[in-house]
Protein backbone atom coordinates (compact mmCIF):
# COMPACT_ATOMS: atom_id res chain seq x y z
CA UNK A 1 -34.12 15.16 -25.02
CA UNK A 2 -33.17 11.90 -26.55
CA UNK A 3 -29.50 10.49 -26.71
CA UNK A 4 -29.57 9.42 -30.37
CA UNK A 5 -32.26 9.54 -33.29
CA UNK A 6 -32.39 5.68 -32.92
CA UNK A 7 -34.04 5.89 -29.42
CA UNK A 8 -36.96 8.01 -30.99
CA UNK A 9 -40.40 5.85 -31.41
CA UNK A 10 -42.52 6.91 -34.12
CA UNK A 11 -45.59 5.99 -34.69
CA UNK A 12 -47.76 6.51 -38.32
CA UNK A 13 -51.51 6.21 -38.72
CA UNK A 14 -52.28 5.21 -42.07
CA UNK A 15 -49.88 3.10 -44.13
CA UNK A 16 -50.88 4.27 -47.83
CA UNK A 17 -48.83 5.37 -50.33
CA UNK A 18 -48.02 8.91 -48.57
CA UNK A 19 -48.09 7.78 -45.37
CA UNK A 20 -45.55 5.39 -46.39
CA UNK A 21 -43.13 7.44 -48.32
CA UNK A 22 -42.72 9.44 -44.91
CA UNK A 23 -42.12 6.57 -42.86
CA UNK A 24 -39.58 4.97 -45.60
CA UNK A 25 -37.37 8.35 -45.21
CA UNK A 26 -37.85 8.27 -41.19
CA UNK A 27 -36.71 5.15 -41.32
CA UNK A 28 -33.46 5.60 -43.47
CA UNK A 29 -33.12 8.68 -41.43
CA UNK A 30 -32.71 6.03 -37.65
CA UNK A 31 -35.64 6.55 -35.84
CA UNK A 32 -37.95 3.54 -35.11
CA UNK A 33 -41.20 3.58 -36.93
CA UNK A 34 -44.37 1.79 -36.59
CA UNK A 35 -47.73 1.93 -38.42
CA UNK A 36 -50.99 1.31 -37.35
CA UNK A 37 -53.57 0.73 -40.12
CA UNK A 38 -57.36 0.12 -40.75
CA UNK A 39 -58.39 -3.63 -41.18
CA UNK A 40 -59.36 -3.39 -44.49
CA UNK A 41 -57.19 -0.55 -46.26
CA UNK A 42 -58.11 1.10 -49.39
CA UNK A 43 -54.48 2.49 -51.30
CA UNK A 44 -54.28 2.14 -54.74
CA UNK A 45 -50.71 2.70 -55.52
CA UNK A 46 -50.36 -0.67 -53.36
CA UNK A 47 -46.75 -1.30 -54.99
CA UNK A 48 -45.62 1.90 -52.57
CA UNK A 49 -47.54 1.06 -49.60
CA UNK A 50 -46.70 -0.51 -46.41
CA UNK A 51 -50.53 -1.07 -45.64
CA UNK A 52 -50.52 -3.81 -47.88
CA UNK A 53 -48.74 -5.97 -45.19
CA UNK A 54 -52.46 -6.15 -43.84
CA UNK A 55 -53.37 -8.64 -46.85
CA UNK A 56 -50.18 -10.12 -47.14
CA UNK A 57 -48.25 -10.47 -44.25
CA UNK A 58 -45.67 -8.18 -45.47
CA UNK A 59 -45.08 -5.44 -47.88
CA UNK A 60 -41.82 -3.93 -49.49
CA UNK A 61 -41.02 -0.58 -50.28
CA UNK A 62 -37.96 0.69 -52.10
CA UNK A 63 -35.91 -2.13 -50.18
CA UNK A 64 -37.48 -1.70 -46.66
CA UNK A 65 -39.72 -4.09 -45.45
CA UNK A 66 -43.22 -3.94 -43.03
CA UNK A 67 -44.45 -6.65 -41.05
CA UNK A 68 -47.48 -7.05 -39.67
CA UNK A 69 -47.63 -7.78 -36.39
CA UNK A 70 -50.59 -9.26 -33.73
CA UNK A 71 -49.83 -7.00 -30.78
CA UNK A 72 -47.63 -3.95 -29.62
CA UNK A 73 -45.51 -5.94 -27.76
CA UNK A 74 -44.06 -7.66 -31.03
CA UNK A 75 -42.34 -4.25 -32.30
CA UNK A 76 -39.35 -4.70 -30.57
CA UNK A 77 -38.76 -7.89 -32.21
CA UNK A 78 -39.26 -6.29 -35.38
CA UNK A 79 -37.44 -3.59 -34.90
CA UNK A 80 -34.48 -5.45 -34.44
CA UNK A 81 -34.86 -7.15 -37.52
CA UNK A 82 -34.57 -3.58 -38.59
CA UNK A 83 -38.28 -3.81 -40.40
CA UNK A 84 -41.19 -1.65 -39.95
CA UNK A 85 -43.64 -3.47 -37.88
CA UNK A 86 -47.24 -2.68 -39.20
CA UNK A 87 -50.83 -3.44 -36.91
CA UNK A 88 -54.13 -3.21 -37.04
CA UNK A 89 -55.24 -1.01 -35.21
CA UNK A 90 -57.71 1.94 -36.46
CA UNK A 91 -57.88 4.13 -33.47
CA UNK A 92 -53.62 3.46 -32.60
CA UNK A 93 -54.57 1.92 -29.13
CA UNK A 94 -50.77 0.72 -29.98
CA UNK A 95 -49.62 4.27 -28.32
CA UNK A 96 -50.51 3.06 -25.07
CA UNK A 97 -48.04 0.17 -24.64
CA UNK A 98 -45.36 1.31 -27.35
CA UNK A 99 -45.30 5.32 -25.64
CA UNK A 100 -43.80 6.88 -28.78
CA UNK A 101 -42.25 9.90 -28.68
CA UNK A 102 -43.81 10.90 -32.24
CA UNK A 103 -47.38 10.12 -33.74
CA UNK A 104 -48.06 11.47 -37.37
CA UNK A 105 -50.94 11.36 -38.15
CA UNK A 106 -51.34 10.45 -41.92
CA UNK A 107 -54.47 8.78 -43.15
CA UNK A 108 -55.13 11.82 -45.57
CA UNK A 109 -58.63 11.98 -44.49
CA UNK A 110 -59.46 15.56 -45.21
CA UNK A 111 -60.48 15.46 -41.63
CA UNK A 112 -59.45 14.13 -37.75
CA UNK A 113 -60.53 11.09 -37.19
CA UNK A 114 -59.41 11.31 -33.64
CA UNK A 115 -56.22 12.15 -33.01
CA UNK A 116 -55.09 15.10 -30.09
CA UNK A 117 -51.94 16.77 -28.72
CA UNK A 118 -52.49 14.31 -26.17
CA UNK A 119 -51.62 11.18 -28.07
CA UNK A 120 -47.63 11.85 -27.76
CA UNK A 121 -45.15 14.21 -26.50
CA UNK A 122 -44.99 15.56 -30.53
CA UNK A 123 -48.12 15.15 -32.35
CA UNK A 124 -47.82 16.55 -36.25
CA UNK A 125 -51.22 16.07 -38.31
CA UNK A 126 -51.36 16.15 -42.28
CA UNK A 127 -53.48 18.29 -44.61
CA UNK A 128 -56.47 19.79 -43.91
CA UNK A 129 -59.09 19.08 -40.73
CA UNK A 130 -56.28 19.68 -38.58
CA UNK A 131 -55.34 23.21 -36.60
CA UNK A 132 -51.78 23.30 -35.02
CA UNK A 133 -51.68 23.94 -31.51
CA UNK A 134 -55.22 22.43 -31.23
CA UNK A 135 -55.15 19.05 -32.65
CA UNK A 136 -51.53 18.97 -33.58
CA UNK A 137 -48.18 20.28 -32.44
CA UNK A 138 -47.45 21.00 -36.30
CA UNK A 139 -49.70 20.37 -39.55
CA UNK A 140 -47.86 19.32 -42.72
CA UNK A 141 -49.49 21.15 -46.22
CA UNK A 142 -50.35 18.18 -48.30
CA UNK A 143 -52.02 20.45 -51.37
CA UNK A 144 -49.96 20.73 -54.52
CA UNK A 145 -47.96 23.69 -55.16
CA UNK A 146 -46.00 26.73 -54.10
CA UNK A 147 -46.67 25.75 -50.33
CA UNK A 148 -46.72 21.69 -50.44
CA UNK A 149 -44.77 20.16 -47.59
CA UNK A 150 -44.76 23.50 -45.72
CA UNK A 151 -44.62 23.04 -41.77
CA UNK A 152 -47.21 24.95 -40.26
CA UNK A 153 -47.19 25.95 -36.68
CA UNK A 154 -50.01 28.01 -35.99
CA UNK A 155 -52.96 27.73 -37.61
CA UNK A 156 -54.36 25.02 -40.57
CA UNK A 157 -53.23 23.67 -44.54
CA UNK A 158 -55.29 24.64 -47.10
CA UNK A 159 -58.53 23.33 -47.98
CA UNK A 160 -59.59 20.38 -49.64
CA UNK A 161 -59.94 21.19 -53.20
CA UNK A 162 -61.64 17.75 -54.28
CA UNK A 163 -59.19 17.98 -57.66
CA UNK A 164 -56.67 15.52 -58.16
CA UNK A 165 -53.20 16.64 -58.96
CA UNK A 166 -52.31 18.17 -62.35
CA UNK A 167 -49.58 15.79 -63.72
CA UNK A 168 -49.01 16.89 -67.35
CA UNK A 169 -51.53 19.34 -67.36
CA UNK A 170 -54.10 16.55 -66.45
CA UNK A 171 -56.34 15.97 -63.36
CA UNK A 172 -59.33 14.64 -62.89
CA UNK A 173 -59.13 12.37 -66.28
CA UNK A 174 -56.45 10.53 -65.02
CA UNK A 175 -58.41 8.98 -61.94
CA UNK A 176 -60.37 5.53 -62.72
CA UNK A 177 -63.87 5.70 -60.73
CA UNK A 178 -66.74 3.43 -59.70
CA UNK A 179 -69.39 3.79 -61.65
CA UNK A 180 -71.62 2.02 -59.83
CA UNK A 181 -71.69 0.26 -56.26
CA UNK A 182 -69.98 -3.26 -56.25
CA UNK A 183 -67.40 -5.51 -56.64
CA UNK A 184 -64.39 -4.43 -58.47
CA UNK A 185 -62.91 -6.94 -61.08
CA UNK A 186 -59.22 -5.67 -62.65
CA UNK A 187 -58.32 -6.91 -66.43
CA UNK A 188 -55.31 -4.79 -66.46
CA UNK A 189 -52.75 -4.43 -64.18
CA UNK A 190 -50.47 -2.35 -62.04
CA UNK A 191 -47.49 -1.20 -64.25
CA UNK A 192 -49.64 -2.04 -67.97
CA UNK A 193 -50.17 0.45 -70.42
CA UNK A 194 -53.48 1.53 -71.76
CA UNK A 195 -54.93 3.55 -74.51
CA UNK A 196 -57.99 6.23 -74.06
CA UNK A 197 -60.99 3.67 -73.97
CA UNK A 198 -59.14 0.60 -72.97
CA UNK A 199 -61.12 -1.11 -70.36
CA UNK A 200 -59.55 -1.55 -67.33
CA UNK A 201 -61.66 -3.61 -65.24
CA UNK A 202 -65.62 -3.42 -64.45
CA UNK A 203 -67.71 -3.13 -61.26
CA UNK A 204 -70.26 -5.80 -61.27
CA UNK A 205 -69.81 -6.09 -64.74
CA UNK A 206 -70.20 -2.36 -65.86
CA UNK A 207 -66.74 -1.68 -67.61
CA UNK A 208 -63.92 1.11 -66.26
CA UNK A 209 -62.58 2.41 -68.99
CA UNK A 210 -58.75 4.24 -69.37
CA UNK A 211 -60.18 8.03 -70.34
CA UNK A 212 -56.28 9.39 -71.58
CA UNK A 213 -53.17 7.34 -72.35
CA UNK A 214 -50.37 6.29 -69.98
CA UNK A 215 -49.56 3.44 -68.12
CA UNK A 216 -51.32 2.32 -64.89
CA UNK A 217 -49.88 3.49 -61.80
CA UNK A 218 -52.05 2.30 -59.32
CA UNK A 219 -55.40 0.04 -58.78
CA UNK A 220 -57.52 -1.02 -56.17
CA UNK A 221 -56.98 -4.95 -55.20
CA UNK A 222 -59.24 -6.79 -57.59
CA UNK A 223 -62.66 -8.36 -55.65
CA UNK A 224 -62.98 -5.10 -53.52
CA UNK A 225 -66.12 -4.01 -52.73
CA UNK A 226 -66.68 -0.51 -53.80
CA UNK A 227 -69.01 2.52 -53.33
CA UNK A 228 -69.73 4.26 -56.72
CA UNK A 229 -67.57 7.31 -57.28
CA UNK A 230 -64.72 5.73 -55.39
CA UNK A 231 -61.16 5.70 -56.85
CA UNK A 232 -60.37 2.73 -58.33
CA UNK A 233 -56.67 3.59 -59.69
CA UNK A 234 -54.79 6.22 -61.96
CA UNK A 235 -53.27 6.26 -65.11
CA UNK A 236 -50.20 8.66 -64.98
CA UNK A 237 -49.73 9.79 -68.69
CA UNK A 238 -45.74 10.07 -68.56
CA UNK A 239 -45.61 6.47 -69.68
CA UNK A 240 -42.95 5.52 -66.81
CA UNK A 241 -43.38 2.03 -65.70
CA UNK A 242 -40.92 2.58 -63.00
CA UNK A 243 -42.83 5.42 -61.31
CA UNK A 244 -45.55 2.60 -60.31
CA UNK A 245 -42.88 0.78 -58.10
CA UNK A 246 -41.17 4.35 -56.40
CA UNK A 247 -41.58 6.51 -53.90
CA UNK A 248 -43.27 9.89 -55.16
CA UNK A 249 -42.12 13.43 -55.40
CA UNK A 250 -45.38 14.18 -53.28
CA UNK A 251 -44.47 11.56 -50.81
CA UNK A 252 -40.75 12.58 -50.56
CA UNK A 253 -41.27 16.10 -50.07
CA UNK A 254 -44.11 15.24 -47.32
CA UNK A 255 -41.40 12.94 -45.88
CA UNK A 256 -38.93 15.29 -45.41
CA UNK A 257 -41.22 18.02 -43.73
CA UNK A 258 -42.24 15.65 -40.95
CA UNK A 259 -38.22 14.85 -40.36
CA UNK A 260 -37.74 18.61 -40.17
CA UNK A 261 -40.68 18.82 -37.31
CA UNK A 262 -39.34 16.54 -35.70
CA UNK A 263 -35.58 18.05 -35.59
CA UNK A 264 -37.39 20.90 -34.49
CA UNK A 265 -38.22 19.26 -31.30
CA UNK A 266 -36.11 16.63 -30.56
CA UNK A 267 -32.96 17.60 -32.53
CA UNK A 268 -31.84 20.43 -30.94
């Protein structure tokens, strides 16, 4: 359908840490991406996330570069500065003017926030609240284990199990929370280590404390306002500083699913 993988528009909702491991390898991989975010993002591994370019202006991952942008018009120039151009844009109105040929849906919602077959010629939706061949041409599996990153063409991913992922037998311990409503205050940072009981930072001045070992992987921007319960960051308890500044085996794997649905289509 398309003369080369460069002439293939892709367009990303959601530019967290997920989202943006997938559009880092379709990017490597030619095509040109785009990613339309919320105006006020939430990621907490923020050293892996394109969305960050909201705050800053621009945001680096693994040696590829977003930009934010004002309008859809400005991709092109972006693209040619071979960066990511990044807008806000909650509801990807962006589709309209840019006509991609791809829209992946991956704000990791647990459910659809509004996105149909009808947004692009090749519509693929990720984890659950999503049925292929109703919402989406294809849903990715997003839930850890023997079928994550599985391409699913008829039907939905598994269900949202509301446990975090098991890394070194751990889950839910490893994930900092709100305790309270309020506005988030960090002491420690992104890449620090911390002990069981450290405190990490405090929500109007009720303190978030570290409940294993490890070294902090990700964190919410300090001064955010927060809704108790909310994730605040995670301590990953294989003490690897450099993990907080990569890509993800999660993200990778997710990555290369959405590549293979779209070879499916267009690369035949």
């Amino acid at each position: 359908m398309m003369k080369t993988i460069s002439d293939i528009k892709v367009g990303l909702r959601g530019g967290g840490d997920l989202a943006s491991g997938i559009a880092w390898r379709l990017y490597q991989s030619g095509f040109k991406v785009f990613i339309t975010e919320i105006a006020k993002p939430l990621a907490v591994r923020r050293k892996v996330a394109f969305c960050e370019a909201v705050y800053d202006g621009r945001a680096e991952v693994e040696g590829v570069e977003a930009v934010l942008i004002p309008k859809p018009e400005d991709v092109y120039s972006i693209w040619g500065q071979g960066k990511i151009p990044l807008l806000v844009d909650p509801q990807c109105e962006a589709r309209r003017v840019i006509e991609p040929h791809v829209i992946v849906d991956a704000i990791l919602a647990k459910k659809n926030l509004g996105t149909t077959m009808r947004d692009a010629p090749l519509v693929i939706a990720l984890g659950p609240g999503f049925e292929a061949g109703k919402d989406a041409h294809f849903v990715v599996e997003t839930n850890r284990g023997h079928n994550l990153g599985r391409l699913i063409a008829s039907g939905t991913a598994e269900p949202n199990t509301g446990v975090p992922g098991s890394v070194q037998g751990i889950t839910a311990e490893r994930v900092l929370r709100a305790p309270v409503e309020g506005k988030w205050q960090n002491i420690l940072d992104i890449g620090d280590k911390a002990k069981k009981g450290d405190v990490v930072g405090s929500v109007n001045s009720v303190p978030v404390e570290a409940q294993i070992a490890g070294v902090i992987r990700g964190l919410l921007r300090s001064g955010t306002t927060v809704t108790e319960g909310l994730k605040l960051g995670d301590i990953d308890p294989r003490g690897n500083k450099e993990f907080c500044y990569t890509i993800s085996e999660k993200s990778r794997a997710l990555g290369g699913t959405v590549l293979e649905g779209i070879l499916r289509v267009y690369g035949r």
